[in-house]
PDB file of N, CA and C in Angstrom:
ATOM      1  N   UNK A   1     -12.526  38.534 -35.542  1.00  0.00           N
ATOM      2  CA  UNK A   1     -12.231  38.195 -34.168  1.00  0.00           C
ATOM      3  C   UNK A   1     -12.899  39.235 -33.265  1.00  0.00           C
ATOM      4  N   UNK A   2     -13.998  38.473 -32.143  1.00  0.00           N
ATOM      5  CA  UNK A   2     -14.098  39.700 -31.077  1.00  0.00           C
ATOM      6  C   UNK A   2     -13.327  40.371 -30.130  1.00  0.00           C
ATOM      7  N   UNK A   3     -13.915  41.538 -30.349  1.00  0.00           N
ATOM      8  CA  UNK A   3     -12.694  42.376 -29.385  1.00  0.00           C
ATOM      9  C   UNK A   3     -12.109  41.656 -28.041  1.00  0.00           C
ATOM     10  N   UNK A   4     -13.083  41.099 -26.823  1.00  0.00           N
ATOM     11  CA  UNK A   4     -12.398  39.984 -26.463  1.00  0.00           C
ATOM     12  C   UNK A   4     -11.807  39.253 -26.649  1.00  0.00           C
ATOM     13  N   UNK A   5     -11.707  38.431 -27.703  1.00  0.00           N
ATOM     14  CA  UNK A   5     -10.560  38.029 -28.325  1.00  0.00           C
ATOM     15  C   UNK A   5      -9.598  38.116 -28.259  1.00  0.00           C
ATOM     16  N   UNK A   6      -9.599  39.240 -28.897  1.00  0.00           N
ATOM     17  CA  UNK A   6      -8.018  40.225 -28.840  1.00  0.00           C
ATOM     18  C   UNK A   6      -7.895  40.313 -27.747  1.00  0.00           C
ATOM     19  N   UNK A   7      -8.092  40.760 -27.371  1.00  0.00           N
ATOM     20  CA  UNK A   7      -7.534  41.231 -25.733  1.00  0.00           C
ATOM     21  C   UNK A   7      -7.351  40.177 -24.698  1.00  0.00           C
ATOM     22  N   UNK A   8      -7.934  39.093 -24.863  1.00  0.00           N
ATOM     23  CA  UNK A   8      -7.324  37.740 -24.304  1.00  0.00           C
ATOM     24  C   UNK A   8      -5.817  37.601 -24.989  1.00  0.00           C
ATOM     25  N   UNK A   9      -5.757  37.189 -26.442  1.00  0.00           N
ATOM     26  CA  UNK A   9      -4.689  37.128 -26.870  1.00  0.00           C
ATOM     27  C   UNK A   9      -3.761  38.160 -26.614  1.00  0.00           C
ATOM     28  N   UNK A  10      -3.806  39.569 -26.486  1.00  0.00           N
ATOM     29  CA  UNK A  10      -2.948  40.520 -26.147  1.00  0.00           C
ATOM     30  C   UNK A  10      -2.800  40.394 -24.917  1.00  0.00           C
ATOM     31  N   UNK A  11      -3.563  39.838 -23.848  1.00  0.00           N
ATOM     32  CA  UNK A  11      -2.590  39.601 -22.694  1.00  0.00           C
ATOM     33  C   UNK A  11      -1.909  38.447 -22.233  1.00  0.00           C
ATOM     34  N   UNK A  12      -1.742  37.114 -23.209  1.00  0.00           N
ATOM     35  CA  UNK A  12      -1.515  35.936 -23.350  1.00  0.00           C
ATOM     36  C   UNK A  12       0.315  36.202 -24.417  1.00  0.00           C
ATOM     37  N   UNK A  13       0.131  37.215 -25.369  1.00  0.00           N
ATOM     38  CA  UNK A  13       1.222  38.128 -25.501  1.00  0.00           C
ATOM     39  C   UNK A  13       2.165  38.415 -24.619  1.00  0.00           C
ATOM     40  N   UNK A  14       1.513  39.209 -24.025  1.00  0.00           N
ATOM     41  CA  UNK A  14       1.823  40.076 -22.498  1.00  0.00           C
ATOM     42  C   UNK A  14       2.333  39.497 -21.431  1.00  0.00           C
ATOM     43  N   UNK A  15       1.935  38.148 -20.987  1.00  0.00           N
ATOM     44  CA  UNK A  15       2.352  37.231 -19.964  1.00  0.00           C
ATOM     45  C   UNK A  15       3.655  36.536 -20.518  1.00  0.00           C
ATOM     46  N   UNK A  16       3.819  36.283 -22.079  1.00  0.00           N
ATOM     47  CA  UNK A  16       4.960  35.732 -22.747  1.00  0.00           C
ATOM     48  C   UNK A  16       5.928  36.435 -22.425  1.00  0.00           C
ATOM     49  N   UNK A  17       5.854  38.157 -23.296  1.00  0.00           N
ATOM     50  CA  UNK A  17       6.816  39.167 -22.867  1.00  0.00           C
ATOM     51  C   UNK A  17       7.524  39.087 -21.577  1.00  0.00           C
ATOM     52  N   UNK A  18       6.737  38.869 -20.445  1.00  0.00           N
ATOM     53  CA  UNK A  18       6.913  39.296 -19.158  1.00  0.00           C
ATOM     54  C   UNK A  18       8.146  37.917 -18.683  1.00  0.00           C
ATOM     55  N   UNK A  19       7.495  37.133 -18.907  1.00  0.00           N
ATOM     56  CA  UNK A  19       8.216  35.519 -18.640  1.00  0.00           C
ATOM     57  C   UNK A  19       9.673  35.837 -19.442  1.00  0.00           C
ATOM     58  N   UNK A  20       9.545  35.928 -20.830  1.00  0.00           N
ATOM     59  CA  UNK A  20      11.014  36.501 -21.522  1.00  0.00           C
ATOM     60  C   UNK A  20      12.384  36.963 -20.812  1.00  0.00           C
ATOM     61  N   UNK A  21      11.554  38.501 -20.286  1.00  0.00           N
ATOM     62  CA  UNK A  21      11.967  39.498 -19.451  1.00  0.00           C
ATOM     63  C   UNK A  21      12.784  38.628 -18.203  1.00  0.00           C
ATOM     64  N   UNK A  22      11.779  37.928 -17.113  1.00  0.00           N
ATOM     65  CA  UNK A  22      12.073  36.928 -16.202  1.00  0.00           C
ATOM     66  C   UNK A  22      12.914  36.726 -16.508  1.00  0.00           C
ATOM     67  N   UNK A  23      13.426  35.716 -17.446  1.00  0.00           N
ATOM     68  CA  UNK A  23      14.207  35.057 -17.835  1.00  0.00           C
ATOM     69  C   UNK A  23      15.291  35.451 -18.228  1.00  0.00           C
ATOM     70  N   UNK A  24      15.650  36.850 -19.260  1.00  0.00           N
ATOM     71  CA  UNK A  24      16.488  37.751 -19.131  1.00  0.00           C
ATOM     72  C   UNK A  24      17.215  38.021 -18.334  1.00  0.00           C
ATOM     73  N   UNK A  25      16.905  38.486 -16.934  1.00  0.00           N
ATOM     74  CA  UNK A  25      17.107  39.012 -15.624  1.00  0.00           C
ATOM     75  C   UNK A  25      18.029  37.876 -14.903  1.00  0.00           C
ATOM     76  N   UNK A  26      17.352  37.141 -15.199  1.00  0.00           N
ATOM     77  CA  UNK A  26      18.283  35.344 -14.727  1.00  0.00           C
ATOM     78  C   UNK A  26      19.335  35.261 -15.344  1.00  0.00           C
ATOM     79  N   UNK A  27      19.682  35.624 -16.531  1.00  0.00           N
ATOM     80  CA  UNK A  27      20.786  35.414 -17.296  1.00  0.00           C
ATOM     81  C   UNK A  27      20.425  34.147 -18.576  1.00  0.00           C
ATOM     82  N   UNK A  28      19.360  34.321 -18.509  1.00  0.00           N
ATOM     83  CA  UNK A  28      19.090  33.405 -19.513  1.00  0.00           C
ATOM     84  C   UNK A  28      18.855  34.018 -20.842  1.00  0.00           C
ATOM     85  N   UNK A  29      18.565  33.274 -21.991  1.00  0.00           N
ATOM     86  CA  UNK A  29      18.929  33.741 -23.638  1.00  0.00           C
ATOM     87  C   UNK A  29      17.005  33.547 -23.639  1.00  0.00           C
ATOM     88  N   UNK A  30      16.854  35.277 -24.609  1.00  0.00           N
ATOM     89  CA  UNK A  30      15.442  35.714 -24.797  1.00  0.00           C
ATOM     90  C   UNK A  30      15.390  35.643 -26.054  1.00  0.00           C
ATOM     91  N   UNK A  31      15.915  34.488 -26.862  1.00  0.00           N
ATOM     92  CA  UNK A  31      15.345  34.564 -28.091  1.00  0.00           C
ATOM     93  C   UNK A  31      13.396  35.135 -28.509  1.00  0.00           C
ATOM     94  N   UNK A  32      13.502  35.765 -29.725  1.00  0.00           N
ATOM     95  CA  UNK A  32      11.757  35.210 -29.608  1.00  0.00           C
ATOM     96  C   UNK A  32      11.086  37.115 -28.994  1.00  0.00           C
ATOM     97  N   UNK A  33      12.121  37.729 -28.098  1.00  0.00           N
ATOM     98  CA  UNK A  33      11.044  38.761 -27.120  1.00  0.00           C
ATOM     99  C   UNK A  33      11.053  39.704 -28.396  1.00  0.00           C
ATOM    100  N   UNK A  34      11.608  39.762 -29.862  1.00  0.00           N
ATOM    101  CA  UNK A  34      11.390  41.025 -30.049  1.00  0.00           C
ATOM    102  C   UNK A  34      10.241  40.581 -31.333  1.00  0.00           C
ATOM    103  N   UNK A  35      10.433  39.125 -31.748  1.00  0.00           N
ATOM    104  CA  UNK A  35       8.803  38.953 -32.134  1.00  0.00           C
ATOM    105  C   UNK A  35       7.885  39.082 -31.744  1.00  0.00           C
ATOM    106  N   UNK A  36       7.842  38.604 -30.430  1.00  0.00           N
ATOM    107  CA  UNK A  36       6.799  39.172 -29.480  1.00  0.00           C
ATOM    108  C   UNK A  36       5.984  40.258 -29.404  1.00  0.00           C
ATOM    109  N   UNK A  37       7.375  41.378 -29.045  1.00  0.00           N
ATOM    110  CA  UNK A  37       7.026  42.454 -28.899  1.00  0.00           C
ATOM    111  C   UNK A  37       6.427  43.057 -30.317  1.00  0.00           C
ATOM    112  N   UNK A  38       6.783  42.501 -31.038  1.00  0.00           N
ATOM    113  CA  UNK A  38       6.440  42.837 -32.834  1.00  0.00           C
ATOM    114  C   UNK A  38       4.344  42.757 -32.931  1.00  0.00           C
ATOM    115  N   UNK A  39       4.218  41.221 -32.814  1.00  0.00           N
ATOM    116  CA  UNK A  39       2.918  40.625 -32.550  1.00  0.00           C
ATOM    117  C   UNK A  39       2.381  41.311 -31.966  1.00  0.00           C
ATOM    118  N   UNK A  40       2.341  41.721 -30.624  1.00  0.00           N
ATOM    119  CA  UNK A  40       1.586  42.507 -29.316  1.00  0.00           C
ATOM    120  C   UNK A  40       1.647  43.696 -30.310  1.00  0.00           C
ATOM    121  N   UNK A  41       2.517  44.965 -30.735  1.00  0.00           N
ATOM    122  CA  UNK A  41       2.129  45.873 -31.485  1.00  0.00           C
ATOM    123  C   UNK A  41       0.925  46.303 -32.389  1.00  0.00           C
ATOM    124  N   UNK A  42       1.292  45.127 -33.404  1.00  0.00           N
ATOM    125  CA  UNK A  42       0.090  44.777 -34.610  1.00  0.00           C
ATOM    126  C   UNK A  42      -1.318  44.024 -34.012  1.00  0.00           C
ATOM    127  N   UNK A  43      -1.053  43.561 -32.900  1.00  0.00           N
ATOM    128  CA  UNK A  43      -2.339  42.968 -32.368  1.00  0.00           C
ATOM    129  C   UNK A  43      -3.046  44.730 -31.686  1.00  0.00           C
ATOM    130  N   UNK A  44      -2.405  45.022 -30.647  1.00  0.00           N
ATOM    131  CA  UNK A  44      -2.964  46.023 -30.471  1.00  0.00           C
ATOM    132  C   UNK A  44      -3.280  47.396 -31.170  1.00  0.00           C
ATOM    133  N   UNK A  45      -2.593  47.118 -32.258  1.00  0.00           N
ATOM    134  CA  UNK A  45      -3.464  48.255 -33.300  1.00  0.00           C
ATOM    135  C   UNK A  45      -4.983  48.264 -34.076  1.00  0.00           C
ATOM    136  N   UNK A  46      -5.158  47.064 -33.818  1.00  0.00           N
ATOM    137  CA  UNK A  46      -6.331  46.427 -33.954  1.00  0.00           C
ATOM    138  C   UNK A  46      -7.631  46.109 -33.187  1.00  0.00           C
ATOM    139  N   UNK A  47      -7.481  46.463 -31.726  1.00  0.00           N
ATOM    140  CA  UNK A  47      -8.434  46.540 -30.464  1.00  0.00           C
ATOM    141  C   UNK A  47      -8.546  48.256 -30.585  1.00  0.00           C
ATOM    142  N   UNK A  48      -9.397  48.486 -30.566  1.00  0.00           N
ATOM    143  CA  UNK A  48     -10.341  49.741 -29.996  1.00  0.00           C
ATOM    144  C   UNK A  48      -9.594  50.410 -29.122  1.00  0.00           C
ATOM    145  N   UNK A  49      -9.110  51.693 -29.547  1.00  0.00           N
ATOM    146  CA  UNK A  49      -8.477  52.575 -28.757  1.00  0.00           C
ATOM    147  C   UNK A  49      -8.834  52.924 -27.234  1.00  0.00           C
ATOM    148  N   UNK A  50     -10.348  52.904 -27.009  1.00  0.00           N
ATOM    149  CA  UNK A  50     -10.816  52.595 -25.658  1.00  0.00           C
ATOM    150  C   UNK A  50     -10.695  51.321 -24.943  1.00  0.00           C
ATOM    151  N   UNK A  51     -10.746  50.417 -26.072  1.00  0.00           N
ATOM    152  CA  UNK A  51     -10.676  48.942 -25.215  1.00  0.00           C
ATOM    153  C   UNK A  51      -9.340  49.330 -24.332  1.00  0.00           C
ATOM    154  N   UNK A  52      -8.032  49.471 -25.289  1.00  0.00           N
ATOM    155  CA  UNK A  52      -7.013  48.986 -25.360  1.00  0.00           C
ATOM    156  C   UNK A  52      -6.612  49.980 -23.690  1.00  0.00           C
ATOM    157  N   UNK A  53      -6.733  51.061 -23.690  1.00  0.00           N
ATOM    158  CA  UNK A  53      -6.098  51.873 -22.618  1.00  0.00           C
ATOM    159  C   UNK A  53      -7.232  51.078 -21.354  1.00  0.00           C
ATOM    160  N   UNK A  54      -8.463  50.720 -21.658  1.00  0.00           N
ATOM    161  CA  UNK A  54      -8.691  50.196 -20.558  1.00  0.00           C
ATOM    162  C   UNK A  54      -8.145  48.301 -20.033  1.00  0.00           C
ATOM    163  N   UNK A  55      -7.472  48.021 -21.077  1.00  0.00           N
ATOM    164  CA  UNK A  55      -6.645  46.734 -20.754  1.00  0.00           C
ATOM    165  C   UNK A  55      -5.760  46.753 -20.040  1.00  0.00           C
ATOM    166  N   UNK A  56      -5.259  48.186 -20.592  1.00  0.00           N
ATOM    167  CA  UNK A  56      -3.773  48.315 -20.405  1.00  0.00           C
ATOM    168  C   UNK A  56      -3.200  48.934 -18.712  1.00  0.00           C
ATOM    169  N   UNK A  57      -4.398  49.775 -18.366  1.00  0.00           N
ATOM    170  CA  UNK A  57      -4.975  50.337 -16.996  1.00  0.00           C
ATOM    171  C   UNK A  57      -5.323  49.135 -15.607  1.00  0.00           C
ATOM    172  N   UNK A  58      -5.992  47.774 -16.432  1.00  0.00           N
ATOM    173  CA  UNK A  58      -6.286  46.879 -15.642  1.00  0.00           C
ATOM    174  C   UNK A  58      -4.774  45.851 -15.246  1.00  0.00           C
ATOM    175  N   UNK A  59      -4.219  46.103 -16.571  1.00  0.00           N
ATOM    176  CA  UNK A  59      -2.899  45.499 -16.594  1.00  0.00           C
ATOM    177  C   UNK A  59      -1.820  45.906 -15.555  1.00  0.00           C
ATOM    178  N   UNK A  60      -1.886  46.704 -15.263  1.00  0.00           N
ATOM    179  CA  UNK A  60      -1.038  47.534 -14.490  1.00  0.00           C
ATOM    180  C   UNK A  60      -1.246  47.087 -12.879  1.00  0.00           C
ATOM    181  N   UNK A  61      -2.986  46.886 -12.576  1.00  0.00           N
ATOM    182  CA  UNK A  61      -3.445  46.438 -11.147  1.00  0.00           C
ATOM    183  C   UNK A  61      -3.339  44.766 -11.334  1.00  0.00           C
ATOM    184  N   UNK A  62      -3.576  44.138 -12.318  1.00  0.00           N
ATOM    185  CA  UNK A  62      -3.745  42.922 -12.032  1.00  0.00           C
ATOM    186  C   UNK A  62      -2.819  42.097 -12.778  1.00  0.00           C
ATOM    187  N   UNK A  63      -2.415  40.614 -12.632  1.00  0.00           N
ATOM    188  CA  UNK A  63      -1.582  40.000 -13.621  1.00  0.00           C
ATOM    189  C   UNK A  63      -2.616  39.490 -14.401  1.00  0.00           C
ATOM    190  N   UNK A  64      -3.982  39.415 -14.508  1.00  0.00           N
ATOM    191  CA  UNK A  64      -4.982  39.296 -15.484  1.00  0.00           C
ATOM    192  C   UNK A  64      -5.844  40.088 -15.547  1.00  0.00           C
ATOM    193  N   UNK A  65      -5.418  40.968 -16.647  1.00  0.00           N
ATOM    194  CA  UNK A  65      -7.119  41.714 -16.839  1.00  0.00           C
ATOM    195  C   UNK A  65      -8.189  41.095 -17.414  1.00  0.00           C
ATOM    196  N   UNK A  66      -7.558  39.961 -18.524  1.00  0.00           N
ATOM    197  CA  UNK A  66      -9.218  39.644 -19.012  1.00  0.00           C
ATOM    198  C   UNK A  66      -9.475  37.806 -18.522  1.00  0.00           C
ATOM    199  N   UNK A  67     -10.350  38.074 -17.926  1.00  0.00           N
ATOM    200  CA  UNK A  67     -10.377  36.138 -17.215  1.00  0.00           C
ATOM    201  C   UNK A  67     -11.893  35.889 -17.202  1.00  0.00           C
ATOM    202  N   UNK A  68     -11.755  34.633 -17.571  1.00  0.00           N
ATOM    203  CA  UNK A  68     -12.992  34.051 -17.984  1.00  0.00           C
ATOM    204  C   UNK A  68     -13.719  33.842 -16.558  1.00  0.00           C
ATOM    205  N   UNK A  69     -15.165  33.694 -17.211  1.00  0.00           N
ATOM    206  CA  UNK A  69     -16.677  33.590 -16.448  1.00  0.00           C
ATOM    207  C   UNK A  69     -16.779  32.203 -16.032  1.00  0.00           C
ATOM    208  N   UNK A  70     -16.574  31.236 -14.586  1.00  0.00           N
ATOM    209  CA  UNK A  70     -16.646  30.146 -14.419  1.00  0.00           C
ATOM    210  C   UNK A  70     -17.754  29.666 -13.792  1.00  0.00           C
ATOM    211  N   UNK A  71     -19.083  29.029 -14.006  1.00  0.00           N
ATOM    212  CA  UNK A  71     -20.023  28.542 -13.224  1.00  0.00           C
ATOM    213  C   UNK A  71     -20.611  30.359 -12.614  1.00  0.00           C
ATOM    214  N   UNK A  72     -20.819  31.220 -13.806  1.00  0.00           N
ATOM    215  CA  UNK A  72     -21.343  32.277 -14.013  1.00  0.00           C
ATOM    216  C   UNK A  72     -20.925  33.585 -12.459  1.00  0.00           C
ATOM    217  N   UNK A  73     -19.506  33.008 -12.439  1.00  0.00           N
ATOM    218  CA  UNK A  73     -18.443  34.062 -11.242  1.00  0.00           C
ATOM    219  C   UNK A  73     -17.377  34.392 -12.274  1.00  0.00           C
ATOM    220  N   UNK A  74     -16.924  35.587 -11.996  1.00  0.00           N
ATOM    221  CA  UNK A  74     -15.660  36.017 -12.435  1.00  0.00           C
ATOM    222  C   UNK A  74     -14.861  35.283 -11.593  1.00  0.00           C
ATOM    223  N   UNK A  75     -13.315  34.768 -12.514  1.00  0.00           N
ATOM    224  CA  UNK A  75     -12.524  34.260 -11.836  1.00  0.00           C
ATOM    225  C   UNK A  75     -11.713  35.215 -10.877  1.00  0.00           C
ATOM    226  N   UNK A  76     -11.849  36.384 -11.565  1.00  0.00           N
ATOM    227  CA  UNK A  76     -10.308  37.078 -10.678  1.00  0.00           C
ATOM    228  C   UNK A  76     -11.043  37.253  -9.132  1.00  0.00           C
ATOM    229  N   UNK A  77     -12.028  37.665  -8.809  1.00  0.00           N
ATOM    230  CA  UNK A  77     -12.316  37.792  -7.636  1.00  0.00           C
ATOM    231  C   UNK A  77     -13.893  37.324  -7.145  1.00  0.00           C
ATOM    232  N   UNK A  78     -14.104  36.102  -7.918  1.00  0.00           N
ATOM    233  CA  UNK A  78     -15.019  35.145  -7.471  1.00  0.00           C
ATOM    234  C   UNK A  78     -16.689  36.115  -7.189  1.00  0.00           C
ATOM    235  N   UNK A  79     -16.641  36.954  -7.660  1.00  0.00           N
ATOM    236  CA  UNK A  79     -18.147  37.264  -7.572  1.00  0.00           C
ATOM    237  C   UNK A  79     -19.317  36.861  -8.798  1.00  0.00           C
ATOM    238  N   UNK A  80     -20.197  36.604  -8.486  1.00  0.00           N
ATOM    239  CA  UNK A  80     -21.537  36.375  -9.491  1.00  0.00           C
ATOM    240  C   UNK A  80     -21.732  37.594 -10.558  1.00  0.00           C
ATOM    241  N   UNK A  81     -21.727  37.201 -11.919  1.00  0.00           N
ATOM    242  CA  UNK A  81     -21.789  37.839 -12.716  1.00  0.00           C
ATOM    243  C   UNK A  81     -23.407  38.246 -12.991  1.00  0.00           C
ATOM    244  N   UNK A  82     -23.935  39.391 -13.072  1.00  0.00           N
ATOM    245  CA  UNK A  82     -25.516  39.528 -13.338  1.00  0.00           C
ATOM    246  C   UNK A  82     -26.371  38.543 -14.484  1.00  0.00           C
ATOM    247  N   UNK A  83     -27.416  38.120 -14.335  1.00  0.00           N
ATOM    248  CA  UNK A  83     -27.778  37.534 -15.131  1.00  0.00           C
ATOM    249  C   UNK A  83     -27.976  38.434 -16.730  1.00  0.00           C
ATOM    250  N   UNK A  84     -28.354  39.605 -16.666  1.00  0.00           N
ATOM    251  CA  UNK A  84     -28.681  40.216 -17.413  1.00  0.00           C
ATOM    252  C   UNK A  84     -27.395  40.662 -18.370  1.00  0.00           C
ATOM    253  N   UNK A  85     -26.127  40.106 -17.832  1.00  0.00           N
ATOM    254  CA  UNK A  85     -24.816  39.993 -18.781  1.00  0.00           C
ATOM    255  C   UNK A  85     -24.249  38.037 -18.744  1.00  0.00           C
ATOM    256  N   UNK A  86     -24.894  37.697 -18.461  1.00  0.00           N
ATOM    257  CA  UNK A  86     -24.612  36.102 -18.761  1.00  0.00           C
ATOM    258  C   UNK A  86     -24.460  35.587 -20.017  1.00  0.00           C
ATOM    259  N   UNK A  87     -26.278  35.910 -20.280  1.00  0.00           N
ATOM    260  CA  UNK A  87     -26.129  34.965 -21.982  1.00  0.00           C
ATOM    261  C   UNK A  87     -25.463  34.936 -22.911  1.00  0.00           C
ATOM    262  N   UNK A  88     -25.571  36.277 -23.402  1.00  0.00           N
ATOM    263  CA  UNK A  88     -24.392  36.881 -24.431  1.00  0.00           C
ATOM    264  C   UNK A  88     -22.928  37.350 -24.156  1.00  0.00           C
ATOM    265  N   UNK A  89     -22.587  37.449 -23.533  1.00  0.00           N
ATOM    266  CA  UNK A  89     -21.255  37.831 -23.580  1.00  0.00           C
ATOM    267  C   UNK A  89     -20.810  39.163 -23.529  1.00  0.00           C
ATOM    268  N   UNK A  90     -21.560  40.024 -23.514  1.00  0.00           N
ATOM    269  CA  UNK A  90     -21.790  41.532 -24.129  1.00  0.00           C
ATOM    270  C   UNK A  90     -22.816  41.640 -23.442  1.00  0.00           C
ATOM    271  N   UNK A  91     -22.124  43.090 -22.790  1.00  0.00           N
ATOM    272  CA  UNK A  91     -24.049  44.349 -22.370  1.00  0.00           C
ATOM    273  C   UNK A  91     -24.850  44.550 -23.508  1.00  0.00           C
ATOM    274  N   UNK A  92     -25.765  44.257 -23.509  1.00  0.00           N
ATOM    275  CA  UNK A  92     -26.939  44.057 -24.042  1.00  0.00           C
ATOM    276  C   UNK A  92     -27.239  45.681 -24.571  1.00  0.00           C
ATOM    277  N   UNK A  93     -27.050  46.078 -23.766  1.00  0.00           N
ATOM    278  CA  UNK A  93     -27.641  47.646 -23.310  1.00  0.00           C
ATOM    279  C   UNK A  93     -26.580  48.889 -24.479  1.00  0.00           C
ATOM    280  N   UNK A  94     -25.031  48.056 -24.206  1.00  0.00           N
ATOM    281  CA  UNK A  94     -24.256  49.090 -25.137  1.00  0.00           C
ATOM    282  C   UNK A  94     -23.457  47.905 -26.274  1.00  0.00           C
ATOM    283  N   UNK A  95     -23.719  46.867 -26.499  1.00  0.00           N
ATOM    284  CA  UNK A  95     -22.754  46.219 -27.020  1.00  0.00           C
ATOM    285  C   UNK A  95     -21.283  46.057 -26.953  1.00  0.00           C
ATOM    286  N   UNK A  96     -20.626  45.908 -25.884  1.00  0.00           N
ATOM    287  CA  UNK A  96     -19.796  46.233 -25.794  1.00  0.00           C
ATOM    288  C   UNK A  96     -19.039  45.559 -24.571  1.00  0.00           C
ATOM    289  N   UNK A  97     -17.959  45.429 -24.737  1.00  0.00           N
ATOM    290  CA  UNK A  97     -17.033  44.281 -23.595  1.00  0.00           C
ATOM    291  C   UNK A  97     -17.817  44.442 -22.366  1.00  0.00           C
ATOM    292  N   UNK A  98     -18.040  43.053 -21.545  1.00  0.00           N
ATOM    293  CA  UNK A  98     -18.613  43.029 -19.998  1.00  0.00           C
ATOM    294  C   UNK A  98     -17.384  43.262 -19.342  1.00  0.00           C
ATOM    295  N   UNK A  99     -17.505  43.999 -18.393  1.00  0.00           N
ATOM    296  CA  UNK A  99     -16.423  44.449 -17.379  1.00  0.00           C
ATOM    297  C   UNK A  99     -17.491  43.236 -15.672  1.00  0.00           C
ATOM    298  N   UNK A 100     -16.496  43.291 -15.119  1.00  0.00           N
ATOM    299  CA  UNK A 100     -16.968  42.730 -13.599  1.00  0.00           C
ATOM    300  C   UNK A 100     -17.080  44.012 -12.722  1.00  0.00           C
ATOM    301  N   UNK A 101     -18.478  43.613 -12.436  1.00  0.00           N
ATOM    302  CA  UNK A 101     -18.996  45.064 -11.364  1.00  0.00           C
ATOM    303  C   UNK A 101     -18.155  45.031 -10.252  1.00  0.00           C
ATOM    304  N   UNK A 102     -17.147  43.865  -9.719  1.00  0.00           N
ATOM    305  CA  UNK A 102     -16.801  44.157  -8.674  1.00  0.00           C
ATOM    306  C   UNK A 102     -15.157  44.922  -8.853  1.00  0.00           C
ATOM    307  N   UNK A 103     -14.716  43.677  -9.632  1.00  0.00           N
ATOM    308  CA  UNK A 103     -13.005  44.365  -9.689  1.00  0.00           C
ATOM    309  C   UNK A 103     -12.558  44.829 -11.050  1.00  0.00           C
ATOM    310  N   UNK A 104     -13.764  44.622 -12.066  1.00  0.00           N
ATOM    311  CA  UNK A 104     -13.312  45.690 -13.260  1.00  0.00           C
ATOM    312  C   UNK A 104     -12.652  45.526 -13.940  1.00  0.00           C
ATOM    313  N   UNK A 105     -12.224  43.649 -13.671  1.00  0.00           N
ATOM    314  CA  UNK A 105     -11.499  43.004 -14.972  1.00  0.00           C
ATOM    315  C   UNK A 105     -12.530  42.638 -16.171  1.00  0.00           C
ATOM    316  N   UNK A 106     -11.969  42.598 -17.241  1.00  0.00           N
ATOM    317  CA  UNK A 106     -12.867  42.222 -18.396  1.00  0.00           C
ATOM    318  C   UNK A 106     -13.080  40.691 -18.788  1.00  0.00           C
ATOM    319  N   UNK A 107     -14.714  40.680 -18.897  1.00  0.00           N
ATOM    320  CA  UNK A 107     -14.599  39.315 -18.765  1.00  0.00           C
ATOM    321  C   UNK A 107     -14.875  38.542 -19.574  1.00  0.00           C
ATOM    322  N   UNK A 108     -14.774  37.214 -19.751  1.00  0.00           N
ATOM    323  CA  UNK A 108     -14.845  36.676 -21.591  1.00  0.00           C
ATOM    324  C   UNK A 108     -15.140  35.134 -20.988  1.00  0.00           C
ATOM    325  N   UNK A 109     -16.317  35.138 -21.993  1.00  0.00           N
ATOM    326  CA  UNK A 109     -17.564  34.003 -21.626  1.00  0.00           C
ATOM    327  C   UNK A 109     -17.012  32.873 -22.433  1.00  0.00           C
ATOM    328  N   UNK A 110     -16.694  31.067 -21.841  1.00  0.00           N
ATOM    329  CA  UNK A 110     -16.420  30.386 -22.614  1.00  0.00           C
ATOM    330  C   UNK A 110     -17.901  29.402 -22.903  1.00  0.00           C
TER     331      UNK A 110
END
């Protein structure tokens, strides 16, 4: 699995947790949050110690850090992605997750 990957799924995790929580707070029954929280663990032991603190950093500013490339714009804040990170999915240059030059969410090519 690519590290994008993961990190889609770890914040697809993450949005579950959070909804749980929600729901908690309401007085409602959280079956399920401590599998959750189980999954998200073992998933993130598995993303790149750099990826992961920089997910986790974006997580904090945004309710999505990693959002897909639509009609070659980042969704979170609609700017044009360079051509020279389009094709592949990956900087060319370091191999390694495309970030958005503008707001620095990570971005994952469908």
């Amino acid at each position: 699995m690519a590290e994008t990957q993961r990190l889609a799924a770890l914040q697809d995790i993450d949005v579950m947790i959070r909804e749980r929580k929600n729901e908690e707070e309401l007085g409602f029954s959280t079956e399920g949050l401590e599998t959750l929280e189980e999954a998200r663990a073992k998933l993130a032991a598995e993303v790149d110690s750099r990826l992961l603190r920089l997910y986790e950093r974006l997580a904090k500013r945004y309710d999505r850090a990693v959002v897909p490339v639509v009609e070659h714009r980042c969704v979170g804040c609609s700017m044009a992605v360079p051509t020279s990170k389009r094709k592949s999915g990956e900087d060319r240059r370091t191999k390694s997750v495309v970030t958005c030059e503008s707001c620095g969410r990570i971005l994952f090519f469908v």
